[in-house]
PDB file of N, CA and C in Angstrom:
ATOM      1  N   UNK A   1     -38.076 -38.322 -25.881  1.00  0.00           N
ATOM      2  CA  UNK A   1     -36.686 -38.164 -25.870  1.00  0.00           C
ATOM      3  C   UNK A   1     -36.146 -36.778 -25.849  1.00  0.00           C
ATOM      4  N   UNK A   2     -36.109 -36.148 -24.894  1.00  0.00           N
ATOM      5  CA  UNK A   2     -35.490 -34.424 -24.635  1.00  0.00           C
ATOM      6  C   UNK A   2     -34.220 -34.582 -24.622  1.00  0.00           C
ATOM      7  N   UNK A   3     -33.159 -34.004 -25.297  1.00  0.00           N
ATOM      8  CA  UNK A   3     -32.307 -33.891 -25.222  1.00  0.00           C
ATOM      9  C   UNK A   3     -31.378 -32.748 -24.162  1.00  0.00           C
ATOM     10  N   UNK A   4     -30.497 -33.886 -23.214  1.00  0.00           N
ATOM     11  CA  UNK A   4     -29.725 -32.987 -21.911  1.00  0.00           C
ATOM     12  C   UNK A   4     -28.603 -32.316 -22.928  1.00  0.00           C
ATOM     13  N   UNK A   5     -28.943 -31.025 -22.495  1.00  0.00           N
ATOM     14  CA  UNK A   5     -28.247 -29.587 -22.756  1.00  0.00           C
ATOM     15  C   UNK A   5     -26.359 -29.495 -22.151  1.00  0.00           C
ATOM     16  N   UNK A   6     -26.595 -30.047 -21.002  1.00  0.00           N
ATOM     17  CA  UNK A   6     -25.735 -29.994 -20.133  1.00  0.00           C
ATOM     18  C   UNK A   6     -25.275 -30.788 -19.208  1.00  0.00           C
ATOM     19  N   UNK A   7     -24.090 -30.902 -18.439  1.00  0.00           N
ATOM     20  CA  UNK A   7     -23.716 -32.267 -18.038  1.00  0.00           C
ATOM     21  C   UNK A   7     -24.215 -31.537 -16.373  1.00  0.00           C
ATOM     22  N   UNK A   8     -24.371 -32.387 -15.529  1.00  0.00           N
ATOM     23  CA  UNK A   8     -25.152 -32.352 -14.266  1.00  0.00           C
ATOM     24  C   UNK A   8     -25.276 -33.537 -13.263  1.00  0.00           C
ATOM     25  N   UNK A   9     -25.743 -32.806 -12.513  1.00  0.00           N
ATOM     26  CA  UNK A   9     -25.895 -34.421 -11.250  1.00  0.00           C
ATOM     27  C   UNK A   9     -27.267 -34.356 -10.770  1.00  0.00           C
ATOM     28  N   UNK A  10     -27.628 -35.642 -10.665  1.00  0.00           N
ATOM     29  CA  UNK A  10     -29.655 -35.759 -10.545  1.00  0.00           C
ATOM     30  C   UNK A  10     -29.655 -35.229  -9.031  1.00  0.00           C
ATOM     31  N   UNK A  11     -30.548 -34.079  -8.744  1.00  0.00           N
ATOM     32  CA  UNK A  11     -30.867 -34.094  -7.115  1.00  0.00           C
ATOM     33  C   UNK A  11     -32.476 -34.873  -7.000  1.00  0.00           C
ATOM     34  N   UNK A  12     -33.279 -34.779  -8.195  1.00  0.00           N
ATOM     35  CA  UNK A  12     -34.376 -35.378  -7.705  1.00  0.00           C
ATOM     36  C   UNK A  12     -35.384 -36.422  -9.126  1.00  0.00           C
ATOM     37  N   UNK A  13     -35.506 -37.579  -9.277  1.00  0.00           N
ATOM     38  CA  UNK A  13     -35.904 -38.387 -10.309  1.00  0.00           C
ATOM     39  C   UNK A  13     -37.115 -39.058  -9.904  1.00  0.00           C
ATOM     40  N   UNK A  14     -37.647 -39.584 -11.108  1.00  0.00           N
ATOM     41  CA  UNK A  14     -39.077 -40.645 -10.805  1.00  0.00           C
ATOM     42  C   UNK A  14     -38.982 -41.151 -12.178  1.00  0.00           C
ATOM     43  N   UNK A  15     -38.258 -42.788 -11.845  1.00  0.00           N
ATOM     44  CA  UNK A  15     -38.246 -43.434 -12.726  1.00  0.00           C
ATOM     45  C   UNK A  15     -37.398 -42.785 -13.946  1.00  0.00           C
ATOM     46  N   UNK A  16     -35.885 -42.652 -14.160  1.00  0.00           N
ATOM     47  CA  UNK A  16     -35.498 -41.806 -15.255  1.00  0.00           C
ATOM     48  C   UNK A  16     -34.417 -42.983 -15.818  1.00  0.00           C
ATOM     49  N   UNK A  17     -35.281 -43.175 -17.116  1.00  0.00           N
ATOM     50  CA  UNK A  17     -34.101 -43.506 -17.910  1.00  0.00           C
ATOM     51  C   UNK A  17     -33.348 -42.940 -19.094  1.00  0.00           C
ATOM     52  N   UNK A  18     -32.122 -43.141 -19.168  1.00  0.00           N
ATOM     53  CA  UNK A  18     -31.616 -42.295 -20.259  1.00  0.00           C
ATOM     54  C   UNK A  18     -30.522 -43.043 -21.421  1.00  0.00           C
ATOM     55  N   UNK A  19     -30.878 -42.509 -22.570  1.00  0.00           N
ATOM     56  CA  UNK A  19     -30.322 -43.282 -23.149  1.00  0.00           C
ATOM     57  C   UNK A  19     -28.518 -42.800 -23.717  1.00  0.00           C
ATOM     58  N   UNK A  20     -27.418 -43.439 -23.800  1.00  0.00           N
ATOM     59  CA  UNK A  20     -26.638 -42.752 -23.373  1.00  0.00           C
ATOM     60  C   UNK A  20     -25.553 -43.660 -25.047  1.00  0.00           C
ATOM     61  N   UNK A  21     -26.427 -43.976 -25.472  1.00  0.00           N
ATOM     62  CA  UNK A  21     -25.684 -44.528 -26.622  1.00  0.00           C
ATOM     63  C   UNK A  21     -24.764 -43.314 -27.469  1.00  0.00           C
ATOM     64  N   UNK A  22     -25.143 -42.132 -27.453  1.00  0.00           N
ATOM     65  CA  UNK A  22     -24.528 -41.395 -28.191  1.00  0.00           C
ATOM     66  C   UNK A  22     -22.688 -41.501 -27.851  1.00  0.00           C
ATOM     67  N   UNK A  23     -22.493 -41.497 -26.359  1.00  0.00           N
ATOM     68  CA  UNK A  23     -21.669 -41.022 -25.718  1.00  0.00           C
ATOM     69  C   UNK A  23     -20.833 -42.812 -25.847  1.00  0.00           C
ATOM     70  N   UNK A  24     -21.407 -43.849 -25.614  1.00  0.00           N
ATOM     71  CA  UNK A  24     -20.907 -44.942 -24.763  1.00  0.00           C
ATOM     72  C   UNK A  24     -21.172 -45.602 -26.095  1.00  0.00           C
ATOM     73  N   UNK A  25     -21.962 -45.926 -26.809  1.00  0.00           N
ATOM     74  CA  UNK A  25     -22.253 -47.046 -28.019  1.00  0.00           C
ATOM     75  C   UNK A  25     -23.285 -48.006 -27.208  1.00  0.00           C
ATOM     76  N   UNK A  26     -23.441 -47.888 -26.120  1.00  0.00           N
ATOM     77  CA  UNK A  26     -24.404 -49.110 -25.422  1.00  0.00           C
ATOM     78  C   UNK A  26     -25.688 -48.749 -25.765  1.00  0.00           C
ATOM     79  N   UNK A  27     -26.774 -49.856 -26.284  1.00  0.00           N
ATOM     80  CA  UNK A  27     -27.710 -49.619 -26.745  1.00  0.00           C
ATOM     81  C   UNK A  27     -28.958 -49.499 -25.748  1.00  0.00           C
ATOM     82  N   UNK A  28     -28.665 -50.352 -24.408  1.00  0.00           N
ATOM     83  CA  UNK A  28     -29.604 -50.205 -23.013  1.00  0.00           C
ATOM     84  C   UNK A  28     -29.631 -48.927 -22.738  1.00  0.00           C
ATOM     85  N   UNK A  29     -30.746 -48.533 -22.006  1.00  0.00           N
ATOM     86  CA  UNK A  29     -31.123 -47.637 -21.296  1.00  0.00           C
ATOM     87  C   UNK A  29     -31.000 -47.584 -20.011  1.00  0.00           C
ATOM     88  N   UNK A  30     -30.002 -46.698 -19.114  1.00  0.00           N
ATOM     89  CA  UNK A  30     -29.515 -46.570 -17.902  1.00  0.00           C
ATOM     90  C   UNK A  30     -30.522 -46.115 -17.396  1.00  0.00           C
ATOM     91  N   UNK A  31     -30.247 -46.490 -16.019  1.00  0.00           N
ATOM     92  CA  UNK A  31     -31.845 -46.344 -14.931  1.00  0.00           C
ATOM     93  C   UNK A  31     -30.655 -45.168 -13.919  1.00  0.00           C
ATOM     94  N   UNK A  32     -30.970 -43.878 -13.474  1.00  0.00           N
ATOM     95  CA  UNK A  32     -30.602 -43.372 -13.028  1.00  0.00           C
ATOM     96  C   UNK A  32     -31.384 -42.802 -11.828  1.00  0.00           C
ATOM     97  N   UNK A  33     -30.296 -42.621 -10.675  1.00  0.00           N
ATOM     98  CA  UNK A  33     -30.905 -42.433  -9.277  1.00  0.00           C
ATOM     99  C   UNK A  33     -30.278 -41.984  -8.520  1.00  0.00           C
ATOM    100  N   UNK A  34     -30.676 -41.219  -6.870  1.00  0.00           N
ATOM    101  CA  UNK A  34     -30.091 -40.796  -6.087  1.00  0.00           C
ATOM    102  C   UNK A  34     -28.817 -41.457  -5.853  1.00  0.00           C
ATOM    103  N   UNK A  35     -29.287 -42.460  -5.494  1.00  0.00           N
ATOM    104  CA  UNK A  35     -28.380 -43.713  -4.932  1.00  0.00           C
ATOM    105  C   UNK A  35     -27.330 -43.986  -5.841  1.00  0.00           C
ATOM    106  N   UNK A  36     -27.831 -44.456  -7.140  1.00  0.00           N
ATOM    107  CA  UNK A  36     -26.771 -45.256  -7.652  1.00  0.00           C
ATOM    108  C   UNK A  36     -26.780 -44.669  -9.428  1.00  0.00           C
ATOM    109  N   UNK A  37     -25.489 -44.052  -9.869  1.00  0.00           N
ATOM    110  CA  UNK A  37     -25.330 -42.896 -10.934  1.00  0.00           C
ATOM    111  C   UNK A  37     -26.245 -42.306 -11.343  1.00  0.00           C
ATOM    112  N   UNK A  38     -25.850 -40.751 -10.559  1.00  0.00           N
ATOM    113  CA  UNK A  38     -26.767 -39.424 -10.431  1.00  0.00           C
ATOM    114  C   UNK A  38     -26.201 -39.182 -11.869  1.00  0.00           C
ATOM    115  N   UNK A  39     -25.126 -38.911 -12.300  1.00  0.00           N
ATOM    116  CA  UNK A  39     -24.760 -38.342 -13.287  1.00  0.00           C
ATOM    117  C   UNK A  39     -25.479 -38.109 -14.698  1.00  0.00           C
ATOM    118  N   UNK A  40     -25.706 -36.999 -15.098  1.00  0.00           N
ATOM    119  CA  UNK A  40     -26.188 -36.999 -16.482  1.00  0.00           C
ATOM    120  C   UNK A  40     -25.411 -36.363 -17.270  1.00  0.00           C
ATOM    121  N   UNK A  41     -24.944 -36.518 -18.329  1.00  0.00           N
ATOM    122  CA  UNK A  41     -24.259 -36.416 -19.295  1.00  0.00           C
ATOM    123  C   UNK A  41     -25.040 -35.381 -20.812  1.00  0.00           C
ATOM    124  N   UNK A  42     -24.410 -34.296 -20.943  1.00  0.00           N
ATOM    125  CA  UNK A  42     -24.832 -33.512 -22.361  1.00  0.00           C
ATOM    126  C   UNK A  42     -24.891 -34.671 -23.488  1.00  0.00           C
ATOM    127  N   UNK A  43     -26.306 -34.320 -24.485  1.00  0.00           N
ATOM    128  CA  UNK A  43     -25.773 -35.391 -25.951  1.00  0.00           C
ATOM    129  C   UNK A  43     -26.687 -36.330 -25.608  1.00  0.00           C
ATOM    130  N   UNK A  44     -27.205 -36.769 -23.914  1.00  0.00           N
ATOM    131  CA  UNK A  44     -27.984 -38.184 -24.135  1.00  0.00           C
ATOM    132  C   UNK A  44     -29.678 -37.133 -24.399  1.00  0.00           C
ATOM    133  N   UNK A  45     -30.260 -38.674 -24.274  1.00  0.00           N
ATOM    134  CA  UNK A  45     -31.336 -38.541 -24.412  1.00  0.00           C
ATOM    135  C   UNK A  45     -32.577 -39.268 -23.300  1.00  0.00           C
ATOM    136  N   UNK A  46     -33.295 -38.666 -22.637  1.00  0.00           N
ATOM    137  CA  UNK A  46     -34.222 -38.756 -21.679  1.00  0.00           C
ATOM    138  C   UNK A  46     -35.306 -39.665 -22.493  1.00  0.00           C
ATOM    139  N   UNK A  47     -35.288 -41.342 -22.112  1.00  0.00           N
ATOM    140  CA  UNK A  47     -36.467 -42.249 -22.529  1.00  0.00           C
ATOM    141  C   UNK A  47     -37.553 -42.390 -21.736  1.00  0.00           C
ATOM    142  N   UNK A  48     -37.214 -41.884 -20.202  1.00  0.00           N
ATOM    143  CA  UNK A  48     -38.609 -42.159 -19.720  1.00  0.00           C
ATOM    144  C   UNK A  48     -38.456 -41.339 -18.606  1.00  0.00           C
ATOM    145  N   UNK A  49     -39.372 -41.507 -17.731  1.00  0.00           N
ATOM    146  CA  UNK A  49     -39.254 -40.487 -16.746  1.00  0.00           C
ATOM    147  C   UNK A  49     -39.059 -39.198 -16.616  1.00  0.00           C
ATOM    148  N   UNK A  50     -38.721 -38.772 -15.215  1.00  0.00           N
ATOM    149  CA  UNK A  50     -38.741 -36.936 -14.908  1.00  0.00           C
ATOM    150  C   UNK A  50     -37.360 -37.125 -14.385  1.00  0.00           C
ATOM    151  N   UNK A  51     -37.180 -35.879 -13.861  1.00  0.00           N
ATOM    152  CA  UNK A  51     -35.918 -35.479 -12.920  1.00  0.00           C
ATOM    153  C   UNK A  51     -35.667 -33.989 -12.610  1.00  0.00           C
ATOM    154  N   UNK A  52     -34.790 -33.495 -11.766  1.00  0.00           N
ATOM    155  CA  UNK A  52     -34.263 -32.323 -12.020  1.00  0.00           C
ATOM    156  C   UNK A  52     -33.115 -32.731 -11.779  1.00  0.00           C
ATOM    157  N   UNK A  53     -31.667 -31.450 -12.194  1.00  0.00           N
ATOM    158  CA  UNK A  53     -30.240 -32.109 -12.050  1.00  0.00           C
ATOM    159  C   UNK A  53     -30.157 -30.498 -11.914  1.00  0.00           C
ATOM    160  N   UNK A  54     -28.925 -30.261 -10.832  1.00  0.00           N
ATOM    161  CA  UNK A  54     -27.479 -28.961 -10.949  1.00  0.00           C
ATOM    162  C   UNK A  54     -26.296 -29.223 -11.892  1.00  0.00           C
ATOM    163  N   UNK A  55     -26.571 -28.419 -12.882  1.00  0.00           N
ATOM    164  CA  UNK A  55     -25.736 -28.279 -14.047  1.00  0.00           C
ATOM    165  C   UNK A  55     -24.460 -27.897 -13.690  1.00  0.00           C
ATOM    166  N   UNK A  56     -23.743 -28.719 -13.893  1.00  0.00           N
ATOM    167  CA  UNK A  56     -22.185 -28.989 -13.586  1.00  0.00           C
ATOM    168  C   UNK A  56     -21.217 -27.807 -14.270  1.00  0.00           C
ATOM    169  N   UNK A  57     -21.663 -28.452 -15.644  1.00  0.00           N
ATOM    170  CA  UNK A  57     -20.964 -28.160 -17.011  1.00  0.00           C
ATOM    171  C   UNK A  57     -21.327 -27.848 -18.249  1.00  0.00           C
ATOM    172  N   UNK A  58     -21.348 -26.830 -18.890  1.00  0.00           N
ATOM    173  CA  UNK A  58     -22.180 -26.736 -20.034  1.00  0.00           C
ATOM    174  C   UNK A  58     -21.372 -26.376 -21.158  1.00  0.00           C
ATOM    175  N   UNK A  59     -21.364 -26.439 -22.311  1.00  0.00           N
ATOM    176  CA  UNK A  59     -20.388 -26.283 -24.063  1.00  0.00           C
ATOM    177  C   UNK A  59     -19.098 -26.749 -23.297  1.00  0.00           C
ATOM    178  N   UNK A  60     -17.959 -26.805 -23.846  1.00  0.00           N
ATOM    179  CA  UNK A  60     -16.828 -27.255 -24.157  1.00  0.00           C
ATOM    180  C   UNK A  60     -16.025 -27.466 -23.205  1.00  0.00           C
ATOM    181  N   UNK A  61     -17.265 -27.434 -22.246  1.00  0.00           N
ATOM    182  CA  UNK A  61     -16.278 -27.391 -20.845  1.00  0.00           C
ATOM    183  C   UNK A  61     -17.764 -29.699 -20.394  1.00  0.00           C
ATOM    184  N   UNK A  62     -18.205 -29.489 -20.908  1.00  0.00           N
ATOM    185  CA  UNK A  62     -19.448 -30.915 -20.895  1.00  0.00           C
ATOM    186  C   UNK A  62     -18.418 -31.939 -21.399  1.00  0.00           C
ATOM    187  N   UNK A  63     -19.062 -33.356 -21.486  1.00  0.00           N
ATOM    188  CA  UNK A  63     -18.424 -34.494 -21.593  1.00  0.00           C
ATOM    189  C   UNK A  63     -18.256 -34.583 -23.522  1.00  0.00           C
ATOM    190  N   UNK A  64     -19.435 -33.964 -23.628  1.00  0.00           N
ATOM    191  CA  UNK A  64     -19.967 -33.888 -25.306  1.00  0.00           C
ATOM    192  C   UNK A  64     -18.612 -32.987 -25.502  1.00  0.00           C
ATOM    193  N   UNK A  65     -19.051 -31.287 -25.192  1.00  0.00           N
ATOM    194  CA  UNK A  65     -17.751 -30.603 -25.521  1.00  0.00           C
ATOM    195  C   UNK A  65     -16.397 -31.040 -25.690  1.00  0.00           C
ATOM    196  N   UNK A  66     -16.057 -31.693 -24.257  1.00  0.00           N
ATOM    197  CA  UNK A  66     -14.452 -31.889 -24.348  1.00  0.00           C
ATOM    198  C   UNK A  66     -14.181 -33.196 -25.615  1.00  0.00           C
ATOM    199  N   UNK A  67     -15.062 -34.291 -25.713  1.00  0.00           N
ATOM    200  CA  UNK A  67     -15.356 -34.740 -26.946  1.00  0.00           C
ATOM    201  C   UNK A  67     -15.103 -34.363 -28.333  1.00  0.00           C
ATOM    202  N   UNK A  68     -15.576 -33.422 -28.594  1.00  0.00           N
ATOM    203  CA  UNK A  68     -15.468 -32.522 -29.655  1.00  0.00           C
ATOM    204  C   UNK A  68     -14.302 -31.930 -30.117  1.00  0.00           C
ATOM    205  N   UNK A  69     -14.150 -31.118 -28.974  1.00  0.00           N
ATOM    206  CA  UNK A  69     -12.850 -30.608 -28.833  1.00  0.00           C
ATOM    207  C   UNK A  69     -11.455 -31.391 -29.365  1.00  0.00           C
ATOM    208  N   UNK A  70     -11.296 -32.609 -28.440  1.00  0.00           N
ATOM    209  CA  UNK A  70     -10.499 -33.440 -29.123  1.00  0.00           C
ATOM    210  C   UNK A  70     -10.268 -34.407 -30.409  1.00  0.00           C
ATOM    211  N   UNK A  71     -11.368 -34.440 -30.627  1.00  0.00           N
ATOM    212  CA  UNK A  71     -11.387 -34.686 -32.104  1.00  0.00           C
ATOM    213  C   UNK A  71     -11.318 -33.591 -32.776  1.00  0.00           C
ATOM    214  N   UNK A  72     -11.722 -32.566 -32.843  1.00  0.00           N
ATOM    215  CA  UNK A  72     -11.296 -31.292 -33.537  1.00  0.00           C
ATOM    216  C   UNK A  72      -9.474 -31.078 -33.576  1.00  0.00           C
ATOM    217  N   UNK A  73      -9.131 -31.333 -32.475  1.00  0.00           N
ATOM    218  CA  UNK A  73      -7.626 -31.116 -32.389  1.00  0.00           C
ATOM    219  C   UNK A  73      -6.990 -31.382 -33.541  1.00  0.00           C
ATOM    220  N   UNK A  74      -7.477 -33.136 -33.189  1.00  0.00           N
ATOM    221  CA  UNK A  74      -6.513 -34.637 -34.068  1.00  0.00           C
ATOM    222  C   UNK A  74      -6.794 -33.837 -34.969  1.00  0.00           C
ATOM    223  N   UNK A  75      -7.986 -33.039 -35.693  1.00  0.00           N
ATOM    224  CA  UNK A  75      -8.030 -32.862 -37.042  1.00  0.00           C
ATOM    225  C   UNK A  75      -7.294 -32.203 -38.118  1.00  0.00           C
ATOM    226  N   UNK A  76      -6.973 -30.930 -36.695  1.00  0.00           N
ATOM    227  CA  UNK A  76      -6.295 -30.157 -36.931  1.00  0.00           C
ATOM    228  C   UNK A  76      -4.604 -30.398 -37.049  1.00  0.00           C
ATOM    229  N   UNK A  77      -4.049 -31.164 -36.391  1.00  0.00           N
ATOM    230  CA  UNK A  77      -2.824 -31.275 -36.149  1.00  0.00           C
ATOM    231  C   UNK A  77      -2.581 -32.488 -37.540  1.00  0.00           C
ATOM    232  N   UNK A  78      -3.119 -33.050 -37.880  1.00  0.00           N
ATOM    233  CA  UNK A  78      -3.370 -34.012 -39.132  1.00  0.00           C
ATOM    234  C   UNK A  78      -2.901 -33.082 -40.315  1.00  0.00           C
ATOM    235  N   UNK A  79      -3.690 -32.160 -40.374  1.00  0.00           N
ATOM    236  CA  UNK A  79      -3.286 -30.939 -41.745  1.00  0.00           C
ATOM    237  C   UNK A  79      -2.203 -30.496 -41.631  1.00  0.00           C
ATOM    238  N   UNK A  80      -1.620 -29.688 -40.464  1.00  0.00           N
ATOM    239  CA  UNK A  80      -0.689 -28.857 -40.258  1.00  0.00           C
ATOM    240  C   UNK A  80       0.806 -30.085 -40.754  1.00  0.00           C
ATOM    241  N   UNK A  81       0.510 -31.380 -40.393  1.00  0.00           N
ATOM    242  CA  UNK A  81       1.565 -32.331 -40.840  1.00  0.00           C
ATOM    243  C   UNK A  81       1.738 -32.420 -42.188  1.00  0.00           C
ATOM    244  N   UNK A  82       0.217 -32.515 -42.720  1.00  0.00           N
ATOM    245  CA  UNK A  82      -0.116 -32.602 -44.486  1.00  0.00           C
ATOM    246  C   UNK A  82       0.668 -31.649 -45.368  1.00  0.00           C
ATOM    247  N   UNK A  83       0.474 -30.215 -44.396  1.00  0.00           N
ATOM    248  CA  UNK A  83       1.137 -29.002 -44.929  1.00  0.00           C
ATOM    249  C   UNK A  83       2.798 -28.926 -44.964  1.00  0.00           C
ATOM    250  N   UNK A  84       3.072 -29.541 -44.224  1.00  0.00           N
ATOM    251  CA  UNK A  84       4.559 -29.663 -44.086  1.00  0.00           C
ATOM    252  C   UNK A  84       4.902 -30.764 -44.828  1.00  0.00           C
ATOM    253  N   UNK A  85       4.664 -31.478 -44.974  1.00  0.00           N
ATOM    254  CA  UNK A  85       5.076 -32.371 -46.143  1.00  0.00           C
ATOM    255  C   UNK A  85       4.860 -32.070 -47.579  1.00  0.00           C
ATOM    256  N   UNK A  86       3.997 -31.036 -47.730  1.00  0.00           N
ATOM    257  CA  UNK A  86       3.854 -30.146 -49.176  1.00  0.00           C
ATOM    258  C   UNK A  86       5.057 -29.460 -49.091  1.00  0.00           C
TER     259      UNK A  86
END
């Protein structure tokens, strides 16, 4: 299980599955391919197979990042309300 660094698109695979529960909650393992969703996503995790991918997107600009990001927001804008009501 290697963990993808960065979000990307597959140019070349053999047999790659990935597991993508972090991102989606689905507990299957996506079969990824030229053909049919190249996409790899920062945060998952590589269950079987090889690949190479062109890195799209990497930190806060990735699917994980912008993720983050927005929950960081809510968090923030939550207090700043808290504070004003003090």
């Amino acid at each position: 299980g290697d963990l993808l660094p960065a979000d990307g698109v597959l140019i070349q695979g053999n047999d790659l599955k990935i597991d993508e529960s972090s991102l989606t909650g689905e507990s299957d393992h996506v079969k990824k391919s030229l053909d049919r969703d190249p996409m790899l996503l920062s945060g998952t995790h590589v269950m079987e197979g090889s690949g190479r991918m062109v890195v799209t997107a990497v930190g806060v600009n990735s699917q994980t990042g912008i993720i983050f990001t927005l929950l960081g927001a809510g968090g923030d804008e939550e207090e700043k309300e808290k504070e004003k009501e003090k």
